[in-house]
C-alpha atoms as a PDB file:
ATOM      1  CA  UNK A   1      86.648 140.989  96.785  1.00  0.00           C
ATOM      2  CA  UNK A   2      87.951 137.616  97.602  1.00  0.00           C
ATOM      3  CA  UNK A   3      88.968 136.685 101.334  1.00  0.00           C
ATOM      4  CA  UNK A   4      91.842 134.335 102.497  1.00  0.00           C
ATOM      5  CA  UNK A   5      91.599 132.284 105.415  1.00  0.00           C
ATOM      6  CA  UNK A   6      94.159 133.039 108.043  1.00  0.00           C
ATOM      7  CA  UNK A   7      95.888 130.013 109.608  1.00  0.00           C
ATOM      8  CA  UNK A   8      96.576 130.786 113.062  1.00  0.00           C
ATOM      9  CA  UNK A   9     100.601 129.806 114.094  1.00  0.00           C
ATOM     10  CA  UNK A  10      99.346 126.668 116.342  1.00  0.00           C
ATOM     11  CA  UNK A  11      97.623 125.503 112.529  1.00  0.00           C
ATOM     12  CA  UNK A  12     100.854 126.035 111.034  1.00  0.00           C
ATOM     13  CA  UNK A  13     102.732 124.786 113.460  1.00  0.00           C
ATOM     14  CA  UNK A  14     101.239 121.420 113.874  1.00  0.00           C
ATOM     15  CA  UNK A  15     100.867 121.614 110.489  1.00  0.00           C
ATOM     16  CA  UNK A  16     104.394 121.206 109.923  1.00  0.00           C
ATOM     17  CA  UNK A  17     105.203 118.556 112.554  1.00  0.00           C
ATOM     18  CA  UNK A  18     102.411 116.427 111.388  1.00  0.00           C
ATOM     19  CA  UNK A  19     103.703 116.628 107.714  1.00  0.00           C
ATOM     20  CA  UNK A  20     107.310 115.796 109.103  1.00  0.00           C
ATOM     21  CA  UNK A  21     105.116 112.878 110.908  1.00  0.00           C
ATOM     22  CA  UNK A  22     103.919 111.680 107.947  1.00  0.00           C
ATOM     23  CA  UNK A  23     107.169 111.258 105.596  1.00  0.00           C
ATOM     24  CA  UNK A  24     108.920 110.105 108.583  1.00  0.00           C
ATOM     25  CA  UNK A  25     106.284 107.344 109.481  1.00  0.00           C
ATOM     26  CA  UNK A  26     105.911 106.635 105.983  1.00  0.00           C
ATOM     27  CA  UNK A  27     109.419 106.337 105.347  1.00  0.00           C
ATOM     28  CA  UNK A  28     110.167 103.534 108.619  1.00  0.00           C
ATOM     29  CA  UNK A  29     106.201 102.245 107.884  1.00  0.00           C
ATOM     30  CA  UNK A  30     108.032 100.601 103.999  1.00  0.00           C
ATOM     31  CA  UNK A  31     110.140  98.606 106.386  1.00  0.00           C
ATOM     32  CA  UNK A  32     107.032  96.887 108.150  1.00  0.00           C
ATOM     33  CA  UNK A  33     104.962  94.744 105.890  1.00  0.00           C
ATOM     34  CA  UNK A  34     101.879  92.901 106.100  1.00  0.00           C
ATOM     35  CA  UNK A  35     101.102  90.645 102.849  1.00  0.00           C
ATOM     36  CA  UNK A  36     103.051  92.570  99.824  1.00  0.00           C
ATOM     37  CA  UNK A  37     102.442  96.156 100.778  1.00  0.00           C
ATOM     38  CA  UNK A  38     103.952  98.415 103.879  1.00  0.00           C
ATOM     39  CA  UNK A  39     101.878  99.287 106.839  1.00  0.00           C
ATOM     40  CA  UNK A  40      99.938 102.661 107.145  1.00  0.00           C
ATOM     41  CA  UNK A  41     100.860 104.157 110.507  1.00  0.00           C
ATOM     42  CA  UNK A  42     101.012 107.507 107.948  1.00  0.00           C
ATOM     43  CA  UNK A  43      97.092 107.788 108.936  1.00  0.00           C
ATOM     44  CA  UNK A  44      97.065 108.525 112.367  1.00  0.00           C
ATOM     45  CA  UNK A  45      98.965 111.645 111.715  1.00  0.00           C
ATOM     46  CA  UNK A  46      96.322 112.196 109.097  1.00  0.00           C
ATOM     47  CA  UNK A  47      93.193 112.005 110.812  1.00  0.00           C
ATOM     48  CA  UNK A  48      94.903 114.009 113.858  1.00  0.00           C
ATOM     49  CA  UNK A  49      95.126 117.268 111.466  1.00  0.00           C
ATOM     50  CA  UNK A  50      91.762 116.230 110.499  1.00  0.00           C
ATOM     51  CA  UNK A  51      90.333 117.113 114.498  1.00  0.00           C
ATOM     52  CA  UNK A  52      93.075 119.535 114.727  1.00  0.00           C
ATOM     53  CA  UNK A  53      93.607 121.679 111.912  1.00  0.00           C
ATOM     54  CA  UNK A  54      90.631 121.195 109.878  1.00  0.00           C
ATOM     55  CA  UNK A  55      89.732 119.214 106.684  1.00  0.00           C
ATOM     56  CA  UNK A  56      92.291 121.371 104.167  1.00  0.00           C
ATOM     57  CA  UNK A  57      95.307 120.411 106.242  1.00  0.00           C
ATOM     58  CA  UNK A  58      94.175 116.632 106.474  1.00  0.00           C
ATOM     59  CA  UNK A  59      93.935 116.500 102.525  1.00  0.00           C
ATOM     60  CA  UNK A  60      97.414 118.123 102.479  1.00  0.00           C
ATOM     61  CA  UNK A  61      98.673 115.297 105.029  1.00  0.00           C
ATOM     62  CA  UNK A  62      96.690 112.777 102.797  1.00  0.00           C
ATOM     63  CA  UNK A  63      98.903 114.630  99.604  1.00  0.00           C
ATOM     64  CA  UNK A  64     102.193 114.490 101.388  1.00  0.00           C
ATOM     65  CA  UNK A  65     101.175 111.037 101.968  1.00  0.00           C
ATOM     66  CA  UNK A  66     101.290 110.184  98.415  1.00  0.00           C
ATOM     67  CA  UNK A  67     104.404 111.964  97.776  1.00  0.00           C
ATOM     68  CA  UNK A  68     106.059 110.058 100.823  1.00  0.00           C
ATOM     69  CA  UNK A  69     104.488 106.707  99.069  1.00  0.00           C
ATOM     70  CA  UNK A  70     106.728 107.307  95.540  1.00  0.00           C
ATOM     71  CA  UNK A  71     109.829 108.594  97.857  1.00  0.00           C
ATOM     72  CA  UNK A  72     110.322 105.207 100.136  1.00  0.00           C
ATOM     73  CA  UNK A  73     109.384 103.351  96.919  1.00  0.00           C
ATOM     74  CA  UNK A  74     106.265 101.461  97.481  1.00  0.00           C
ATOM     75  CA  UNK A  75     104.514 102.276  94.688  1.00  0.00           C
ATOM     76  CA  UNK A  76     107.376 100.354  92.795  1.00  0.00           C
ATOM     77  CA  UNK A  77     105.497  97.277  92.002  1.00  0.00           C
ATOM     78  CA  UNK A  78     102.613  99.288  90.121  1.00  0.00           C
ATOM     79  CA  UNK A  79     104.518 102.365  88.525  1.00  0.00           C
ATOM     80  CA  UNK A  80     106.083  99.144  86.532  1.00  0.00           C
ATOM     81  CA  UNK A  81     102.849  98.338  85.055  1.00  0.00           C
ATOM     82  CA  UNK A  82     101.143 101.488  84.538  1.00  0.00           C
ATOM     83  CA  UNK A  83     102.869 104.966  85.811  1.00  0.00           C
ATOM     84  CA  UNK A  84      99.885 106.912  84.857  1.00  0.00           C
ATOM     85  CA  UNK A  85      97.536 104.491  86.809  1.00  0.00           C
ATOM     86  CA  UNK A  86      99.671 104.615  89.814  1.00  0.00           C
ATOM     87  CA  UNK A  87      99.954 108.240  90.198  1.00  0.00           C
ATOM     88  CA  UNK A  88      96.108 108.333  89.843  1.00  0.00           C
ATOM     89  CA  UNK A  89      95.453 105.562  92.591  1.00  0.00           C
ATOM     90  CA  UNK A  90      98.299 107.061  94.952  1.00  0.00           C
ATOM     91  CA  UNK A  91      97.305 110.566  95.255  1.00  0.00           C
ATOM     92  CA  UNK A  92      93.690 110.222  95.240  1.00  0.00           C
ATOM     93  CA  UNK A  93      93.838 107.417  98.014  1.00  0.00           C
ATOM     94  CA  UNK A  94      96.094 110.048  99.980  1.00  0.00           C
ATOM     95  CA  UNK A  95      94.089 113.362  99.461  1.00  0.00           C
ATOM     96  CA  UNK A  96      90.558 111.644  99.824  1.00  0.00           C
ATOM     97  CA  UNK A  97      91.176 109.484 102.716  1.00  0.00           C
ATOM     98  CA  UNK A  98      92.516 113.119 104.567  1.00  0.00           C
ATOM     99  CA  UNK A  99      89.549 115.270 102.704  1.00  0.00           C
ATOM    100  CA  UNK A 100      87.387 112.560 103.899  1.00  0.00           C
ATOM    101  CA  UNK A 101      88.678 112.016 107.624  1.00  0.00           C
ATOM    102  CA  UNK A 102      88.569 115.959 107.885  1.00  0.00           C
ATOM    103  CA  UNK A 103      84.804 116.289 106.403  1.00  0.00           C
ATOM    104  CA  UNK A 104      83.841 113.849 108.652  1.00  0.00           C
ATOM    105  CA  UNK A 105      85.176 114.864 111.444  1.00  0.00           C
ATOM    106  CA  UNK A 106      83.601 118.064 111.240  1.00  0.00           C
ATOM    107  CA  UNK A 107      80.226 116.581 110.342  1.00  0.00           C
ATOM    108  CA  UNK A 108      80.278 114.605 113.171  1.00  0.00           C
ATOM    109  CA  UNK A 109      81.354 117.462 115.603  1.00  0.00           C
ATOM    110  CA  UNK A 110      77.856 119.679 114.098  1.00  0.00           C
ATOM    111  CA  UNK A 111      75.661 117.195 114.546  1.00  0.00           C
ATOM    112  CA  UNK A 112      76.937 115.932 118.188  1.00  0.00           C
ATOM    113  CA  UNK A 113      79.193 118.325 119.343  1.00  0.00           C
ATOM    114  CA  UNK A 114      81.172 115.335 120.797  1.00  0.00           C
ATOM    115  CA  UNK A 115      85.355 115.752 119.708  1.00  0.00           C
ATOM    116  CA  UNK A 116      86.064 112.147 120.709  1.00  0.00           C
ATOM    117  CA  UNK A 117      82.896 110.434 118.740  1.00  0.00           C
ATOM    118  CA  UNK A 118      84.023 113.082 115.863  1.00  0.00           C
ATOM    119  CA  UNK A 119      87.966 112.105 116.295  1.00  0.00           C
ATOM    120  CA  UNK A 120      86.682 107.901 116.568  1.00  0.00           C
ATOM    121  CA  UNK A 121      84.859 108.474 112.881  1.00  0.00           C
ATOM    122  CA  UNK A 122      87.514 110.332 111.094  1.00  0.00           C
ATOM    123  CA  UNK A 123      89.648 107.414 112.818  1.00  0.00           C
ATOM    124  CA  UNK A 124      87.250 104.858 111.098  1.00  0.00           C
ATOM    125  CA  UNK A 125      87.200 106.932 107.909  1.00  0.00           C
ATOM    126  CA  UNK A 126      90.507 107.227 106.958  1.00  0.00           C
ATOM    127  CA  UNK A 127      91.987 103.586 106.256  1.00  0.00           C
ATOM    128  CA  UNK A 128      88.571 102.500 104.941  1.00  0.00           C
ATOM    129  CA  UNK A 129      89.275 105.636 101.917  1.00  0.00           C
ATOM    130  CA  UNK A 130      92.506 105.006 101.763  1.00  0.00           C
ATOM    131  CA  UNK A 131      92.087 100.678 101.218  1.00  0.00           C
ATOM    132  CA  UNK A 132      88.595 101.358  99.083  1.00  0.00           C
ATOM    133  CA  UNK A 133      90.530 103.804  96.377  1.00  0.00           C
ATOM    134  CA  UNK A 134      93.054 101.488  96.118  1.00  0.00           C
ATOM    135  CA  UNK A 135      91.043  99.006  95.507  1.00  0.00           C
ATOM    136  CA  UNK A 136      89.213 101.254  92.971  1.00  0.00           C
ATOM    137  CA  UNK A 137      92.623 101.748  91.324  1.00  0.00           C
ATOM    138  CA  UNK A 138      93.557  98.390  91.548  1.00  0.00           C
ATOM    139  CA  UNK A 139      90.463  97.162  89.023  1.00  0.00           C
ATOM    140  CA  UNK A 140      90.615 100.160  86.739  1.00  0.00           C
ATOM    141  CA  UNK A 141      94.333 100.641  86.026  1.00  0.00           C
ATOM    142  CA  UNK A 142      95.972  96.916  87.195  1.00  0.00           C
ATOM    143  CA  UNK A 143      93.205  94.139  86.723  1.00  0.00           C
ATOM    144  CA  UNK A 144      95.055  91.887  84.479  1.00  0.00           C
ATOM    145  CA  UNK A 145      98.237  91.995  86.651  1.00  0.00           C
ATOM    146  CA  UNK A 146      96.464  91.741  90.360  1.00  0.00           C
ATOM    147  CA  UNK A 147      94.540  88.421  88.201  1.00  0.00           C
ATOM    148  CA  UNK A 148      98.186  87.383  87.842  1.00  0.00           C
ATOM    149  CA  UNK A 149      99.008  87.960  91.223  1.00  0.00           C
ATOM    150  CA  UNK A 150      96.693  86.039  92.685  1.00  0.00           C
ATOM    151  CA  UNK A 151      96.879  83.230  90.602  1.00  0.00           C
ATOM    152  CA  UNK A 152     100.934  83.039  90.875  1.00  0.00           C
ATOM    153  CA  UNK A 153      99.626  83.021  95.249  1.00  0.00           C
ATOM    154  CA  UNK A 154      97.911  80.477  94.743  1.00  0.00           C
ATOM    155  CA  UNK A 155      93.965  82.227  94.902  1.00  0.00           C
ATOM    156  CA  UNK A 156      91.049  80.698  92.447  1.00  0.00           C
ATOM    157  CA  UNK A 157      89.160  84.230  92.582  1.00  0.00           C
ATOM    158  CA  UNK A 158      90.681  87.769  92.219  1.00  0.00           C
ATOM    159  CA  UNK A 159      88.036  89.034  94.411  1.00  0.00           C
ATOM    160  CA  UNK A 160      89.313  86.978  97.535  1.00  0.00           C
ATOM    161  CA  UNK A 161      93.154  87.796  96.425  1.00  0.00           C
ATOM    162  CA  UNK A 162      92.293  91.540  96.662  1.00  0.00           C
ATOM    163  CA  UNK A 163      90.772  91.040 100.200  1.00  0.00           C
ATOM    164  CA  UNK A 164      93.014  88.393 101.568  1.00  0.00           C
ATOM    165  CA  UNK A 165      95.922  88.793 100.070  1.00  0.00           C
ATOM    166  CA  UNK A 166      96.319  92.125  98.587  1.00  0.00           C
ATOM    167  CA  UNK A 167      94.651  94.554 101.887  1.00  0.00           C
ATOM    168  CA  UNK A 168      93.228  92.750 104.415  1.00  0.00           C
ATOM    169  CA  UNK A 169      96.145  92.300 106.887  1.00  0.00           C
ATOM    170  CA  UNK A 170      97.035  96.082 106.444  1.00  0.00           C
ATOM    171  CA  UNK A 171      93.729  97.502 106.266  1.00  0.00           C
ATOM    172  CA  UNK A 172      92.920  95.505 109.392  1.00  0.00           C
ATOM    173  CA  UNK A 173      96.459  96.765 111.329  1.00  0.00           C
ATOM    174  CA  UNK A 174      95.457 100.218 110.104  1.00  0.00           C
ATOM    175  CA  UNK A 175      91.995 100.463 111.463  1.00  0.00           C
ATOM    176  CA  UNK A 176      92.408  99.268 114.874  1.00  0.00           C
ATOM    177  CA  UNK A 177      95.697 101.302 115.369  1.00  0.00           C
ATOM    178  CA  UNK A 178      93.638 104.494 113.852  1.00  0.00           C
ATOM    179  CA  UNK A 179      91.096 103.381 115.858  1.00  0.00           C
ATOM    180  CA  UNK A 180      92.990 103.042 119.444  1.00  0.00           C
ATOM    181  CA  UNK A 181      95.906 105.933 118.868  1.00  0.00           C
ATOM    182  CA  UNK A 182      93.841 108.794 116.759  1.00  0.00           C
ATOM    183  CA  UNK A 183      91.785 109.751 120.035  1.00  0.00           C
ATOM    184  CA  UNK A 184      94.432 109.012 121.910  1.00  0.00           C
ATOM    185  CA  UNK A 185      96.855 111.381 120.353  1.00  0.00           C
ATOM    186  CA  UNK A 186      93.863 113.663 120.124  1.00  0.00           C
ATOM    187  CA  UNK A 187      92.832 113.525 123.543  1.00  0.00           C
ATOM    188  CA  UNK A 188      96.912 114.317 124.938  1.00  0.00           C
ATOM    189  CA  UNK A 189      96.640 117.371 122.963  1.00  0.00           C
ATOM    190  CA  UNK A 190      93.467 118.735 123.941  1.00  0.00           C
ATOM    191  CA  UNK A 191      94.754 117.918 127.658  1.00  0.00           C
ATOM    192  CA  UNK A 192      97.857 120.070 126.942  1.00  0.00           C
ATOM    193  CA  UNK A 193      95.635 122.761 125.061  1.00  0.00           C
ATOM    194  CA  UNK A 194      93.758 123.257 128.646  1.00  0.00           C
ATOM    195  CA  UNK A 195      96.844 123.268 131.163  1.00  0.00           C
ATOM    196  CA  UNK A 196      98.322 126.087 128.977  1.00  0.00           C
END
């Protein structure tokens, strides 16, 4: 006989504000740009259900994520080139970089027992998922038009347009901000948790 996990209401509740975080940030995040793309606020929210809620409802963040990408229209540039390839890239950058965040987190917490050291990897985690996969997606589906990219900005080597011009603003913004308000965040709730 197969058993169903039971989500307690304070996992369903926070749930469903964090997903609301997520579309909204995401949403007023594709008005904020660093380089070409928005910036990622979206994975705080993330790697807060991650310490909060568990690793399931961090790869649902990282899905609603995705969906909230192709709503506020970022994805625009790439679904132009290859719609397949862009679906691909934007929902497995979203679910693994909350799977991830989540699995870490919880690894972390077994081995140390420590929620902020657990929270400050998941923080760590998250953006370096999300940039790597679509970086991934960037050379399997979109190689010949990121070459053209960089060479129309001006870079010799497609390797240090990727870096420098494509991520490396954003995925810097997006670590330290994960890095500084994910514990943070964490730590407010926790405080809250124990005056209750």
């Amino acid at each position: 006989m197969q058993t169903t996990k039971k989500w307690s209401t304070k996992t369903l509740v926070l749930g469903a504000v964090l997903t609301a975080l997520v579309f909204l940030l995401q949403m007023m995040g594709s008005f904020i740009h660093f380089g070409p793309f928005s910036v990622s606020l979206v994975l705080i929210p993330i790697v807060i259900g991650a310490a909060t809620c568990g690793f399931e409802v961090s790869a649902y963040l990282g899905l609603v994520f995705s969906v909230a990408v192709f709503a506020s229209g970022d994805a625009a540039a790439f679904m132009a080139v290859d719609v397949f390839g862009t679906i691909v890239t934007v929902v497995l950058k979203g679910v693994l970089c909350g799977l991830c965040a989540g699995l870490v987190y919880k690894g972390v917490m077994k081995l140390f027992g420590k929620n902020m050291v657990a929270v400050l990897a998941a923080a760590i985690v998250c953006p370096i998922v999300n940039t790597g996969v679509f970086l991934l997606g960037c050379l399997v589906f979109f190689m010949d038009t990121v070459v053209a990219w960089g060479q129309a900005a001006g870079f010799g080597d497609v390797g240090q347009y990727l870096i420098l011009g494509l991520v490396g603003a954003n995925f810097l913004f997006e670590i330290a901000s994960n890095i500084v308000l994910s514990p943070l965040v964490v730590r407010l709730l926790n405080i809250r948790k124990k005056q209750q």
